[in-house]
Structures are given as structure tokens and as C-alpha cells.
C-alpha atoms as a PDB file:
ATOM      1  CA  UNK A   1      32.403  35.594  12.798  1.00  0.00           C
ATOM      2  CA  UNK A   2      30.141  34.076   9.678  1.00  0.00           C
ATOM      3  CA  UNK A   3      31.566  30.545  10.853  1.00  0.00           C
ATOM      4  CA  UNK A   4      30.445  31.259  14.609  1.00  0.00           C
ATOM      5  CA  UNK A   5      26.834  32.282  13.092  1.00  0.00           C
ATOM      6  CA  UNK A   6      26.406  29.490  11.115  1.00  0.00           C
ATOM      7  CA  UNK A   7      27.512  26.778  14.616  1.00  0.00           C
ATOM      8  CA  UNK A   8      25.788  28.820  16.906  1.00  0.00           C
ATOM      9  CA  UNK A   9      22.384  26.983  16.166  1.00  0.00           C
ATOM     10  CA  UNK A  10      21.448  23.800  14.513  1.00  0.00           C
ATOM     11  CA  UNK A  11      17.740  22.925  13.093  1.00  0.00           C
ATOM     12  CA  UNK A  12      15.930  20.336  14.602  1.00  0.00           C
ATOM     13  CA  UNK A  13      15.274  16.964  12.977  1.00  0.00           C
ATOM     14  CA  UNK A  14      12.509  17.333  10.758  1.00  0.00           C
ATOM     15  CA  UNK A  15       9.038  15.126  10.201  1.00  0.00           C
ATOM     16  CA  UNK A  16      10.090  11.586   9.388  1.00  0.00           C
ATOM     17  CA  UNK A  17       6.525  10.024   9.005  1.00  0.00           C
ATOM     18  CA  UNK A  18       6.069   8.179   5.805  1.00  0.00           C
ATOM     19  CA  UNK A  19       4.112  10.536   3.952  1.00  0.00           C
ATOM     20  CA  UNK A  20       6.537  13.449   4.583  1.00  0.00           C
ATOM     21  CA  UNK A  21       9.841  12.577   4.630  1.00  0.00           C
ATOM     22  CA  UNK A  22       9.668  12.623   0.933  1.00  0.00           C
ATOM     23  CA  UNK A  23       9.410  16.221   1.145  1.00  0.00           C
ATOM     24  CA  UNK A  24      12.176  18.696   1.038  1.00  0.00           C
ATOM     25  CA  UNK A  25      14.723  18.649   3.836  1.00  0.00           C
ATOM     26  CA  UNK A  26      14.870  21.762   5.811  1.00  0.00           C
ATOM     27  CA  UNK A  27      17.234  24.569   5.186  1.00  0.00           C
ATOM     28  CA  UNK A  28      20.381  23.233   7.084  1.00  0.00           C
ATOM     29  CA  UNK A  29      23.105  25.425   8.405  1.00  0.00           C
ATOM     30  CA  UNK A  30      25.655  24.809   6.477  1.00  0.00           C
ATOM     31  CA  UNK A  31      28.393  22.334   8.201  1.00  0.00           C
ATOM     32  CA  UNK A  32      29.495  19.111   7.378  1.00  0.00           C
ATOM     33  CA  UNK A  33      27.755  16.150   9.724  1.00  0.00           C
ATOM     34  CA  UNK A  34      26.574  12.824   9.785  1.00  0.00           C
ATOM     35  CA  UNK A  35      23.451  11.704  11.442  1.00  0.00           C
ATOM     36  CA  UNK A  36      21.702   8.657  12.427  1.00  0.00           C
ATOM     37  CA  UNK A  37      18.005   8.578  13.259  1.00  0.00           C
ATOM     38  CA  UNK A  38      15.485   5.583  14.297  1.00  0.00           C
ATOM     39  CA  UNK A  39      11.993   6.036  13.653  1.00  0.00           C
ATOM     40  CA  UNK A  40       8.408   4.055  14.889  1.00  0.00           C
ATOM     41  CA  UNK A  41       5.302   5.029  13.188  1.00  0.00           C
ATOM     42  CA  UNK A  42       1.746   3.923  13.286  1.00  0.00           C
ATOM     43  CA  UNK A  43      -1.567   5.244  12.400  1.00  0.00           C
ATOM     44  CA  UNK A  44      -4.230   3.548  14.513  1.00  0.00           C
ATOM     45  CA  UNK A  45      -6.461   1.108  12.501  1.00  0.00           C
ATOM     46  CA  UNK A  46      -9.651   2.515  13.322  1.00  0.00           C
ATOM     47  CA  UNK A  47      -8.550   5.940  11.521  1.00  0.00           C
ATOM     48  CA  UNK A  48      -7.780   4.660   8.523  1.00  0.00           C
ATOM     49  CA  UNK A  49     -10.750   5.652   5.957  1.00  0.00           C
ATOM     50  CA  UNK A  50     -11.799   8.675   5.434  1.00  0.00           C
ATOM     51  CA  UNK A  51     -15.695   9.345   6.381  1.00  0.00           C
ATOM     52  CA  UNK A  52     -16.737   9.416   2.385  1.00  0.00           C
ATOM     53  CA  UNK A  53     -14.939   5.941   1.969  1.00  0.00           C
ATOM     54  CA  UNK A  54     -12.617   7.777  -0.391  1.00  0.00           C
ATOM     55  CA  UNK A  55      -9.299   7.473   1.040  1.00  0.00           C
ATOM     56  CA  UNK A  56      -7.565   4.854   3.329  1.00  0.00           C
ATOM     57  CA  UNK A  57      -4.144   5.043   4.621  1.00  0.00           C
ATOM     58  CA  UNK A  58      -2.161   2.316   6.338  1.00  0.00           C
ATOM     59  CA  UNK A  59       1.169   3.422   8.715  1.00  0.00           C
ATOM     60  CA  UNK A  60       2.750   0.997  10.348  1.00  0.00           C
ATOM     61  CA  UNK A  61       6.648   0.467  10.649  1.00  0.00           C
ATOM     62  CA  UNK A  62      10.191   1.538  11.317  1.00  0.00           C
ATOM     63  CA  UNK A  63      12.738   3.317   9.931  1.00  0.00           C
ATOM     64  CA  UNK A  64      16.661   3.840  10.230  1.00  0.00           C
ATOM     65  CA  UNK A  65      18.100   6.457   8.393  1.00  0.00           C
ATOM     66  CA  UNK A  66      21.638   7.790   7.907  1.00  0.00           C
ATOM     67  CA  UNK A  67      21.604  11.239   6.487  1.00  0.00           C
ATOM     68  CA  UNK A  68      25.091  13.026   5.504  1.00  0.00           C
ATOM     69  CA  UNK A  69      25.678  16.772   5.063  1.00  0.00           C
ATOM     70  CA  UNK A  70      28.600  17.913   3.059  1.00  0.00           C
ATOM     71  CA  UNK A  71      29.174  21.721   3.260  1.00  0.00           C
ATOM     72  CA  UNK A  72      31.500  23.604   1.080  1.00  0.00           C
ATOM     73  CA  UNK A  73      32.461  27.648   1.523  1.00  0.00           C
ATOM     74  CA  UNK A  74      31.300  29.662  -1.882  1.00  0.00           C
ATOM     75  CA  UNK A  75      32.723  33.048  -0.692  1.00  0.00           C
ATOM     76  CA  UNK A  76      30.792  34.730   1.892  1.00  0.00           C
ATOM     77  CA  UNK A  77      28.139  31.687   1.365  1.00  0.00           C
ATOM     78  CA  UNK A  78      27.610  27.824   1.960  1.00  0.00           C
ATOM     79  CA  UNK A  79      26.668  25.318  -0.319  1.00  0.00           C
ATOM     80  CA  UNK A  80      25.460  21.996   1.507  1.00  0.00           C
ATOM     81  CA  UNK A  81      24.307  19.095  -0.161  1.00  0.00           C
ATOM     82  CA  UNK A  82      22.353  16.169   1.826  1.00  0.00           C
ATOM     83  CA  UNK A  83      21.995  12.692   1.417  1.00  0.00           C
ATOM     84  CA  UNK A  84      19.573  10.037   3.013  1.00  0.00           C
ATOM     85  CA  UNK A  85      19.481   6.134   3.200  1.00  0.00           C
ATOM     86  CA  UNK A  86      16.873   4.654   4.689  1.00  0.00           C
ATOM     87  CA  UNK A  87      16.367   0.968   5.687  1.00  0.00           C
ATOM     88  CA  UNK A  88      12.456   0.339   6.210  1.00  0.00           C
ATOM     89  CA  UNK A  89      11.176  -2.209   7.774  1.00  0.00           C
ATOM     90  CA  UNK A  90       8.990  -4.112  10.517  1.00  0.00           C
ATOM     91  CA  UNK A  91      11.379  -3.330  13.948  1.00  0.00           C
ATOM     92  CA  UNK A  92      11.225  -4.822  16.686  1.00  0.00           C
ATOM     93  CA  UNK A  93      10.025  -1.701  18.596  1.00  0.00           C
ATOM     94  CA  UNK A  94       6.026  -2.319  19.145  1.00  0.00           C
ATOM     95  CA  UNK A  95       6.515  -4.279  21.913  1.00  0.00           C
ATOM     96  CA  UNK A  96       8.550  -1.967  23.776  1.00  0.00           C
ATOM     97  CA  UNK A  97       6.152   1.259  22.826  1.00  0.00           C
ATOM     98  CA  UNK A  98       3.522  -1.302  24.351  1.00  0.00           C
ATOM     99  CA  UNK A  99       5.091  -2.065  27.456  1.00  0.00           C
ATOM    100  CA  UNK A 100       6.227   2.083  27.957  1.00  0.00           C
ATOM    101  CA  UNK A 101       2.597   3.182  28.102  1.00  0.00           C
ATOM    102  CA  UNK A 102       1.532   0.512  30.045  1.00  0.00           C
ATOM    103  CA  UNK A 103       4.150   1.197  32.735  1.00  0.00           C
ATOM    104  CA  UNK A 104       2.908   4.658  33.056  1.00  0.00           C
ATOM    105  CA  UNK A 105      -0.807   3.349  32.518  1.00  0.00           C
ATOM    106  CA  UNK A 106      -0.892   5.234  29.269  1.00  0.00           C
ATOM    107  CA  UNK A 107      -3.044   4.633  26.271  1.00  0.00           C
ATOM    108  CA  UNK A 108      -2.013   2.409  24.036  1.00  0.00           C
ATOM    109  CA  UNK A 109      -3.527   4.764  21.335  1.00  0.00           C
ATOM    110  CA  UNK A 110      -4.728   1.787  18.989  1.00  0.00           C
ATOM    111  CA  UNK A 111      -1.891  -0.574  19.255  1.00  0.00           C
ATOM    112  CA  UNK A 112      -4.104  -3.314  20.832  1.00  0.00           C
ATOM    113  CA  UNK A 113      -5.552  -3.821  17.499  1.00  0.00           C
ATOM    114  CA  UNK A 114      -2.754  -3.875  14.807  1.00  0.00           C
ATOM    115  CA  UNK A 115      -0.497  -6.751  14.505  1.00  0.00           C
ATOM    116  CA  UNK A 116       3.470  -6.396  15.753  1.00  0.00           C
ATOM    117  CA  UNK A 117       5.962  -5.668  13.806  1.00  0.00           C
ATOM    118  CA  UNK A 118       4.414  -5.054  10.247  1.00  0.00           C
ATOM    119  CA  UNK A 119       5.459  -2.850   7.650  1.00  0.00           C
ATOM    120  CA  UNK A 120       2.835  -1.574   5.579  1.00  0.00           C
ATOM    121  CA  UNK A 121       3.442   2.229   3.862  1.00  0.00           C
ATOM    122  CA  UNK A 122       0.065   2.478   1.795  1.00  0.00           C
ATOM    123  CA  UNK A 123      -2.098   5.264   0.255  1.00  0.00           C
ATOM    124  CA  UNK A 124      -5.005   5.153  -1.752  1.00  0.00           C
ATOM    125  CA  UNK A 125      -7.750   7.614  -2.925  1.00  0.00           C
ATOM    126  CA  UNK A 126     -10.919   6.441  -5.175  1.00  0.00           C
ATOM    127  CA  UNK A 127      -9.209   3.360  -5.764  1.00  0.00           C
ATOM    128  CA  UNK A 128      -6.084   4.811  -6.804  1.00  0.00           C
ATOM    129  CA  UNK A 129      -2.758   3.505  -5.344  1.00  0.00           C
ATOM    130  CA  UNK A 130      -0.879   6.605  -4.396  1.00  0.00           C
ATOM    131  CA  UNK A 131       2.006   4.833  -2.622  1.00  0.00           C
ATOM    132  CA  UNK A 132       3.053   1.373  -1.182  1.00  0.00           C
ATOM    133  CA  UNK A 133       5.715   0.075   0.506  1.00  0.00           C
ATOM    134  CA  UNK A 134       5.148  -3.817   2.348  1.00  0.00           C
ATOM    135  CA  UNK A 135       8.761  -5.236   1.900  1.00  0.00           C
ATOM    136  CA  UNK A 136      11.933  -4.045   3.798  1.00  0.00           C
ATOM    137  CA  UNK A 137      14.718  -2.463   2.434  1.00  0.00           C
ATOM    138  CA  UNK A 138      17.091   0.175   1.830  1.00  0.00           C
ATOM    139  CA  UNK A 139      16.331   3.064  -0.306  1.00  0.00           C
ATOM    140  CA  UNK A 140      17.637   6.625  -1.368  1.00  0.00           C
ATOM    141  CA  UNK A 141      15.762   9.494  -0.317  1.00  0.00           C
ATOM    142  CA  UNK A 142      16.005  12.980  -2.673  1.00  0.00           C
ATOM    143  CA  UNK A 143      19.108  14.265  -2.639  1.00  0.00           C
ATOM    144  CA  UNK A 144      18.905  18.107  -1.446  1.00  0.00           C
ATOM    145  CA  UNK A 145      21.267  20.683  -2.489  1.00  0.00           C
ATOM    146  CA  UNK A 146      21.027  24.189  -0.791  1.00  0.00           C
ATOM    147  CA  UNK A 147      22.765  27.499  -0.731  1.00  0.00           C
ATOM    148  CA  UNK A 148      22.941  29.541   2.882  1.00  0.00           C
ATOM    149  CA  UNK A 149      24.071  32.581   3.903  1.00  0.00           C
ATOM    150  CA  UNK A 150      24.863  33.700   7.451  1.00  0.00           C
ATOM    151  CA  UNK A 151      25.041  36.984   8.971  1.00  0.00           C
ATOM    152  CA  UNK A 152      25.848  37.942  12.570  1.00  0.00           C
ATOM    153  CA  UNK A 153      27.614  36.310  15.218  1.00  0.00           C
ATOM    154  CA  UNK A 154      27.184  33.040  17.484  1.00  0.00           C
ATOM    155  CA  UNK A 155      25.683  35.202  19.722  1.00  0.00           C
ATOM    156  CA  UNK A 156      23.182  36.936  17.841  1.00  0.00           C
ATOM    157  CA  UNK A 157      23.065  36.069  13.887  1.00  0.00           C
ATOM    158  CA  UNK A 158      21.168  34.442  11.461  1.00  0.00           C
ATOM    159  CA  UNK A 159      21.248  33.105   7.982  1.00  0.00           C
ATOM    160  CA  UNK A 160      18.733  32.991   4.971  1.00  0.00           C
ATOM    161  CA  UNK A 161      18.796  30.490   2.121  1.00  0.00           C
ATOM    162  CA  UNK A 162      17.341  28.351  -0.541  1.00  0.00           C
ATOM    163  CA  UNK A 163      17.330  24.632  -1.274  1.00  0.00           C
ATOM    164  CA  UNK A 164      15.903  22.337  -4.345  1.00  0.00           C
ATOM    165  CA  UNK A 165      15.421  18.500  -3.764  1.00  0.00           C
ATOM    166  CA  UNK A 166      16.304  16.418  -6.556  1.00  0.00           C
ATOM    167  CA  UNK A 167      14.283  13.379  -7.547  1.00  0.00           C
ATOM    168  CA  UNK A 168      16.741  10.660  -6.542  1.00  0.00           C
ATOM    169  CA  UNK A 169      14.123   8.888  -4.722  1.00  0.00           C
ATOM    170  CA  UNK A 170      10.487   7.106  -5.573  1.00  0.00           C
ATOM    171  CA  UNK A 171       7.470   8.474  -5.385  1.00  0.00           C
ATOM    172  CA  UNK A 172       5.655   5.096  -5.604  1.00  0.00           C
ATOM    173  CA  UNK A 173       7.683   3.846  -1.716  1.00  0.00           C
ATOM    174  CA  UNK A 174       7.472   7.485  -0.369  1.00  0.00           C
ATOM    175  CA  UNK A 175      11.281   8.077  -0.614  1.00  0.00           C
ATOM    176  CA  UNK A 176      10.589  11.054  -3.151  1.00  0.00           C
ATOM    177  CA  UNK A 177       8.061  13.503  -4.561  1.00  0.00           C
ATOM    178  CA  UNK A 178       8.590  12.441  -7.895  1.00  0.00           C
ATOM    179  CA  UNK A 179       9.602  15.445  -9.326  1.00  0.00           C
ATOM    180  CA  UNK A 180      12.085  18.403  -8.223  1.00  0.00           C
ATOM    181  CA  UNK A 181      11.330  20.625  -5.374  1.00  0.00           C
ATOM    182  CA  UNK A 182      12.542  23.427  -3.499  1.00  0.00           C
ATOM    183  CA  UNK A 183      12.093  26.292  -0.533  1.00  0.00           C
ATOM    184  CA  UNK A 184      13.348  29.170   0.450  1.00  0.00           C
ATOM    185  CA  UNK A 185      14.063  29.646   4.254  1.00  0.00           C
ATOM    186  CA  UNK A 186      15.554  32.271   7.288  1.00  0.00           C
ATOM    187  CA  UNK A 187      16.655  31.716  11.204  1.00  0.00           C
ATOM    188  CA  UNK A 188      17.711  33.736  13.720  1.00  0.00           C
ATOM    189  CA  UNK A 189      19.520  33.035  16.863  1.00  0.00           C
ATOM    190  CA  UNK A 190      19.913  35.420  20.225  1.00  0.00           C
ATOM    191  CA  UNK A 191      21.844  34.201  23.517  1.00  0.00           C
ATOM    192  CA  UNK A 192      21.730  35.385  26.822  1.00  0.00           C
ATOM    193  CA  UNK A 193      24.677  34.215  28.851  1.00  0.00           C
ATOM    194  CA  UNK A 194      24.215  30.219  28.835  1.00  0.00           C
ATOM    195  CA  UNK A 195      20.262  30.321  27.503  1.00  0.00           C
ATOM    196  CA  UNK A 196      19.806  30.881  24.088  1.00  0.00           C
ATOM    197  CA  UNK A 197      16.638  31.827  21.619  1.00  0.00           C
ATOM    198  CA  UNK A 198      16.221  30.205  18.192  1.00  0.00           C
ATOM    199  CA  UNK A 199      13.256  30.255  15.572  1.00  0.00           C
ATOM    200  CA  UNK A 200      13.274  29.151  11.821  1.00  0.00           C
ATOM    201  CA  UNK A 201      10.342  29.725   9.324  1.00  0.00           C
ATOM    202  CA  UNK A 202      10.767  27.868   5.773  1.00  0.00           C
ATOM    203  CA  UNK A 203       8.053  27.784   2.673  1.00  0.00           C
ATOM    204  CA  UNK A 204       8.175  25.065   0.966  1.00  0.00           C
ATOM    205  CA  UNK A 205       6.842  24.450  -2.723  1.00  0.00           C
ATOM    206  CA  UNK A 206       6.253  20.975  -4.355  1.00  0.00           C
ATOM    207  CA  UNK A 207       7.139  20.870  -8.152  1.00  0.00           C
ATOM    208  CA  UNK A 208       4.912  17.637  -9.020  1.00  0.00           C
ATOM    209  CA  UNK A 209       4.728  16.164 -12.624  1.00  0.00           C
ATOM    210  CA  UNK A 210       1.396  16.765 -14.112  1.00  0.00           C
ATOM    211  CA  UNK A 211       0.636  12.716 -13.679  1.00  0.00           C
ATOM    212  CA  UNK A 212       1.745  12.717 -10.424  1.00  0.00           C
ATOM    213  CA  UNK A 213      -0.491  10.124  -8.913  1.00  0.00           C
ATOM    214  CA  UNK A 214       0.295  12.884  -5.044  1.00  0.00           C
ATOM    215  CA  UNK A 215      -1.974  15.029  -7.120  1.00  0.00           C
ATOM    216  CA  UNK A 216      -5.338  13.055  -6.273  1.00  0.00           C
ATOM    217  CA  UNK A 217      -4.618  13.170  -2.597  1.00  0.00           C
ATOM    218  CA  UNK A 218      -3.861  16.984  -2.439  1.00  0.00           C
ATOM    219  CA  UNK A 219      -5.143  20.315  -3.043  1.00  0.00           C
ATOM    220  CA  UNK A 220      -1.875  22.897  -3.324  1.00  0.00           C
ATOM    221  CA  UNK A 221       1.374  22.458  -3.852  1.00  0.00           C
ATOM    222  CA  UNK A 222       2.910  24.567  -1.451  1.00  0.00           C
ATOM    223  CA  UNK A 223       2.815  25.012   2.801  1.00  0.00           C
ATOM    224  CA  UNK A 224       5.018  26.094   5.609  1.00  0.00           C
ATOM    225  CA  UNK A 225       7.422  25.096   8.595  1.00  0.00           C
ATOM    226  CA  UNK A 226       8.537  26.921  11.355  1.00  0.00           C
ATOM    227  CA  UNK A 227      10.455  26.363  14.469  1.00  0.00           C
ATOM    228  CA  UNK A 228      11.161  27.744  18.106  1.00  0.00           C
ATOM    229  CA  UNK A 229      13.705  26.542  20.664  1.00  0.00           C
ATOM    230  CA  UNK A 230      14.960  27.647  24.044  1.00  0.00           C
ATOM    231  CA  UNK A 231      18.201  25.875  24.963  1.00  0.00           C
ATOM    232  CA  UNK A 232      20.518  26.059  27.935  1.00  0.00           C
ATOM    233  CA  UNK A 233      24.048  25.465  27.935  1.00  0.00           C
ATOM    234  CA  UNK A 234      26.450  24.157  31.171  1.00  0.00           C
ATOM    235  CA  UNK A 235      30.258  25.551  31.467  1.00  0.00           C
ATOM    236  CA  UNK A 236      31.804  22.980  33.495  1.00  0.00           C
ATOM    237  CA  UNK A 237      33.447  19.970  32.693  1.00  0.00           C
ATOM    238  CA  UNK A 238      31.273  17.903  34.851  1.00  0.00           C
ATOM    239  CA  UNK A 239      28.590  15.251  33.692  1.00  0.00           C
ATOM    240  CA  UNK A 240      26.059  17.400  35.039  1.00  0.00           C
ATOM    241  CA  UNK A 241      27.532  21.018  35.064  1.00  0.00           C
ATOM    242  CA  UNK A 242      28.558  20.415  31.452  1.00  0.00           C
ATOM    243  CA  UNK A 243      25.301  19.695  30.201  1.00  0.00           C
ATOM    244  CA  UNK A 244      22.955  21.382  27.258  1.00  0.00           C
ATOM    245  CA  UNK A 245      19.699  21.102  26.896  1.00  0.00           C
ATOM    246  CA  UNK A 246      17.244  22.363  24.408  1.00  0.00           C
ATOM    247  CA  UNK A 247      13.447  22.126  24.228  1.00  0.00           C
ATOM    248  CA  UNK A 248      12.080  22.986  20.655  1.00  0.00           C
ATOM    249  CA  UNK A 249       8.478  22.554  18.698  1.00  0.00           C
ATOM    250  CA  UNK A 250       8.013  22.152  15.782  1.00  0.00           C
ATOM    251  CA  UNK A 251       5.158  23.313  13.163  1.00  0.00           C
ATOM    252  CA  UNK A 252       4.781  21.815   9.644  1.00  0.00           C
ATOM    253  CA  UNK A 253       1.979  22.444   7.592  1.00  0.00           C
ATOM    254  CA  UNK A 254      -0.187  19.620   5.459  1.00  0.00           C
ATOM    255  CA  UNK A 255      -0.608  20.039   1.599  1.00  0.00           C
ATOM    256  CA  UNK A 256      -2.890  16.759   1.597  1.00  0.00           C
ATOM    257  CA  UNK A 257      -6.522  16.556   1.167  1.00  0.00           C
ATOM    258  CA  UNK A 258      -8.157  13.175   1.700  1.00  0.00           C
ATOM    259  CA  UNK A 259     -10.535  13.457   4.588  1.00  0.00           C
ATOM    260  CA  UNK A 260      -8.000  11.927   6.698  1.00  0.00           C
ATOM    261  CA  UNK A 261      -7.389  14.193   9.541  1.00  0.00           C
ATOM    262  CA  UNK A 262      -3.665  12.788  10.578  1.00  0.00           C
ATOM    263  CA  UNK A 263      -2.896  13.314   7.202  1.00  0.00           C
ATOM    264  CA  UNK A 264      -4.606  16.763   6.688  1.00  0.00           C
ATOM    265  CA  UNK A 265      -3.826  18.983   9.230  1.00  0.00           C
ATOM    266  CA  UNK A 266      -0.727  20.911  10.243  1.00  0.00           C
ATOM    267  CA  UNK A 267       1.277  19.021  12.566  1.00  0.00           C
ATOM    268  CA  UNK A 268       2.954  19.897  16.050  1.00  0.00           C
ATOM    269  CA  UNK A 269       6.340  17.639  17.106  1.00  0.00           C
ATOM    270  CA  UNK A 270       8.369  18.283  19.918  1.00  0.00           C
ATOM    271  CA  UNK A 271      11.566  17.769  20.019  1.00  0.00           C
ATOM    272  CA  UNK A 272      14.691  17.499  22.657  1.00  0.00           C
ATOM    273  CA  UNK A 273      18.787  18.117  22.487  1.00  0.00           C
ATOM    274  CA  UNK A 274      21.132  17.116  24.367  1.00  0.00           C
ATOM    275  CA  UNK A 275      24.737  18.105  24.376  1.00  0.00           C
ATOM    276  CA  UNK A 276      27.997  17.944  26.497  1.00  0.00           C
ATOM    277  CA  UNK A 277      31.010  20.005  26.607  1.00  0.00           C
ATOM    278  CA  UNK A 278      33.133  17.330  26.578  1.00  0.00           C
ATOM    279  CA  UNK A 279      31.507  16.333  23.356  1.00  0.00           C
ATOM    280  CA  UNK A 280      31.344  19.535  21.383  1.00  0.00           C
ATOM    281  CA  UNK A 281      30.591  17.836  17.911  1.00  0.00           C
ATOM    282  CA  UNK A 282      28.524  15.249  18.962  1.00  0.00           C
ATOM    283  CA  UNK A 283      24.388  15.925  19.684  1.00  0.00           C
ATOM    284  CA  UNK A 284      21.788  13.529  21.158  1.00  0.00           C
ATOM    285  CA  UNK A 285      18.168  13.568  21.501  1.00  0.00           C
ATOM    286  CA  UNK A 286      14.440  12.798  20.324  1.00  0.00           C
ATOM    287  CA  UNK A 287      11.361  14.008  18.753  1.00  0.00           C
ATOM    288  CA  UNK A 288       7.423  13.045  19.719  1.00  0.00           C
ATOM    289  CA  UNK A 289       4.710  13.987  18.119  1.00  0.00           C
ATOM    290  CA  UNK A 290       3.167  16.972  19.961  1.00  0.00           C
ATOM    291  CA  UNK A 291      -0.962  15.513  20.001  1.00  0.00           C
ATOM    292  CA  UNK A 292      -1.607  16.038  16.532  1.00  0.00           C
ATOM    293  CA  UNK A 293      -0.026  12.528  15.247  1.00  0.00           C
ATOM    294  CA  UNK A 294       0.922  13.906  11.813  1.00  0.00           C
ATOM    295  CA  UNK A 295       4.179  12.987  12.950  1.00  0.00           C
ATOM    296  CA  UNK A 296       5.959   9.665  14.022  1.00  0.00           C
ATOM    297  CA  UNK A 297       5.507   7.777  17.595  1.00  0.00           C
ATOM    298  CA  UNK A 298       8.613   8.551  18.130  1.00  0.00           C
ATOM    299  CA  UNK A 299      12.167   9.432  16.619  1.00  0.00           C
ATOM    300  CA  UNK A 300      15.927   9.088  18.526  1.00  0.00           C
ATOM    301  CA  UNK A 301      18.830  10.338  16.388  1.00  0.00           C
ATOM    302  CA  UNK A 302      22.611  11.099  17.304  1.00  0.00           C
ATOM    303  CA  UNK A 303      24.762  13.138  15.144  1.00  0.00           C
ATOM    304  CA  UNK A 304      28.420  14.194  14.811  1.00  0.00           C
ATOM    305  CA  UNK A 305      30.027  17.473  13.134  1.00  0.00           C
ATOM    306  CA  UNK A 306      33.032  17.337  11.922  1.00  0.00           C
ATOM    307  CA  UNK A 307      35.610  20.101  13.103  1.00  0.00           C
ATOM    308  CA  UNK A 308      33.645  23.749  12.285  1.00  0.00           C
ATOM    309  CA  UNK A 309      33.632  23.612   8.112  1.00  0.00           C
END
């Protein structure tokens, strides 16, 4: 019954805008996967210095990412450690975000006047390069290693846990904090018939060196992340009546202080599942940023499971 807890609900894809995707991971459930995601970002120009003149921040790029999950049983617990690549670089995908709002007579929320595919990841306070990333590549994210332990059943469980993220990524090219982090974490699942209730709360804390340049742009070292989903699940074998949809949004918290408001505020993302039960180990879907614009344009992903470690 522990293994049915720990498929019965998966956490949705996290923030992968530049400035936090070098945070901790969130608490994962425990099951061996592989995911790959596709990412636009972009800060609108005219938002880009703080009101003092202090800070200025430049996003503007694309990102694919591959992240692997490999889950092992430790008794009546899971250990799961995560990996992330991450190719940066300009994309091709401006020109289609253009023409999308412009079919549905959208606004193009600042696009008009930054250049096409650039890549520039840049952060500065006083002077001060924080971070800076202009030339594509592939890169290592921190490496996350976490311990979970479920409870329940698939039909109404849970699992608590903790997680520390290694420094195996930069600080300088935002792949990394620069020093080793962690959070503790709980979910907790409920279905009824084919709908289903989910929610997941996390604290993270940030273990920065004491010369961490991150330490001019923020003001703690610690914030929270919480999500809530509602899903529905089809029986049939049909490519409609087999379908599974879930609707989630999620919350993450800001430890930055600049005077930038995109980069100091919490942030809202929505995201969306999809799922077939002819495809039980494979999941498809997207997350938008929810009006807050901490979080990327846009972000597609599809992952696969493999069997039910």
C-alpha cells in the first residue's frame, strides 16, 4: 500500500525562471523517472531597474532541460536523488510567443521592444555582478538528494520528507546557489471516485557562503512553496474516455530584495497534466505564469516513469 501512496500523486514541475531554478528542487515522490522540459523566459525591458537605480536585471532566453530521478527503497522509506542538464540558449521561440498573442489580440507584454532570440541571464546590484550568463550551453544544475516517507494509500495517503541540494552547479550562470541547501516538505492526497485532491507545502532554507555575491540581492535565507491540484481521471480505453486531466497552482515565495518587483514578490504559476490510460507511465503538460511573472512565459515538459519503483 506505501508503493500505491507514493504513485497516487506526482508534484508539479517547479519554477524554472533563471533566478530560481538554482534553488532546491521540490520534495519528489519517490519513483524513478525521466523528464524533459522546454522553457521561454523574458522580463520586459522597461522593468528592468529598480526605482533607486540600484538593481537591474536582464531575462531573456530558453531553456531545455533533462532532469532524472533515481529512487531506491531504504526500508519503509525512499531515497531519490535528482539530476538536471540544462542547455541554455537563444531559441527560436519569440517569434512564435509573438505571433500566439497576436492571434488572440493579446499583449505582447514588452516583446515589441527586445530583440529575438537573445540570451542574456544577468543580475546586478550597486554595481555588483551577481550572475551572468550571454553564451549557450549545457550546464549541471545541483544535484538533490532527498529522503521520503509515505503513509496511506493511493486513495488517501501522504508522505513527508527532507531534501539537501548539493553544489554541483554555478552560482555565477544561475545553475546553483553556491553553497548546500536543503528543505523539509509534506503532501497529502484524497480521491473521490475518478476526481482527486492534492496539496503540498515545502520550506525551503538557503545555506549561502558568507561571500556569496546572492547575499547583496537578498534579505533572508529562507521562504516557502505550496501547491493545490484537482485532477480527474477517465476509465475507458478511448482517446477521450481515457483521459486525465489535472489543473494545479502553484505558490513560491521570493527571498530577493532588489526593488525589482518580478523578482521580489511571491509568485503564482499554473500549471496543467495530462495523462492517458493507455499510457500509464507517461505524463504531458505545461506551466504559465499565473499574472505575477516571477515565473517563465511558458514551460512544456513530458515525462516517463519507469514500472512503479
Amino acid at each position: 500500500m506505501m508503493a500505491g501512496g507514493l504513485m497516487a500523486q506526482e508534484t508539479p514541475r517547479p519554477n524554472r525562471v533563471a533566478w530560481f531554478e538554482g534553488f532546491p528542487e521540490p520534495l519528489p515522490e519517490g519513483t524513478s523517472e525521466l523528464a524533459l522540459e522546454a522553457t521561454s523566459q523574458m522580463l520586459r525591458p522597461d522593468l528592468e531597474r529598480s526605482a533607486d537605480g540600484r538593481s537591474f536585471a536582464r531575462l531573456d532566453g530558453e531553456e531545455w532541460q533533462l532532469t532524472g530521478d533515481w529512487a531506491m527503497k531504504a526500508g519503509s522509506s525512499r531515497v531519490n536523488v535528482r539530476a538536471r542538464l540544462a542547455s541554455r540558449s537563444a531559441g527560436i521561440a519569440d517569434q512564435a510567443m509573438w505571433n500566439w498573442h497576436q492571434m488572440f489580440n493579446m499583449p505582447q507584454g514588452g516583446r515589441e521592444d527586445a530583440p529575438k532570440n537573445r540570451l542574456v541571464y544577468h543580475l546586478e546590484r550597486d554595481g555588483r555582478v551577481i550572475g551572468d550568463l550571454t553564451r549557450p550551453g549545457l550546464t549541471l544544475m545541483d544535484l538533490d538528494v532527498a529522503w521520503i516517507r509515505p503513509f496511506g494509500t493511493a486513495d488517501a495517503g501522504g508522505r513527508f520528507g527532507a531534501s539537501v541540494q548539493l553544489p554541483t552547479g554555478k552560482q555565477s550562470d544561475f545553475s546553483g546557489t553556491g553553497g548546500t541547501d536543503g528543505l523539509v516538505g509534506a503532501a497529502l492526497w484524497r480521491r473521490y471516485g475518478r476526481w482527486r485532491l492534492f496539496g503540498q507545502a515545502e520550506r525551503v532554507v538557503l545555506g549561502l557562503p558568507k561571500d556569496s555575491p546572492l547575499r547583496a540581492v537578498m534579505d533572508k535565507t529562507s521562504f516557502s512553496r505550496a501547491w493545490a491540484s484537482l485532477g480527474w481521471q477517465g476509465e475507458g480505453a478511448g482517446l477521450i474516455s481515457g483521459i486525465g486531466i489535472e489543473v494545479s497552482l502553484g505558490y513560491a515565495g521570493s527571498p530577493y530584495r532588489t526593488g525589482l518587483a518580478r523578482l521580489d514578490r511571491a509568485g503564482w504559476q499554473q500549471h496543467w497534466t495530462f495523462r492517458h490510460t493507455r499510457l500509464p507511465q507517461w505524463r504531458f503538460g505545461f506551466s504559465e505564469e499565473a499574472g505575477t511573472f516571477t515565473a517563465p512565459d511558458v514551460t512544456g515538459f513530458v515525462a516517463y516513469r519507469f514500472g512503479h519503483s
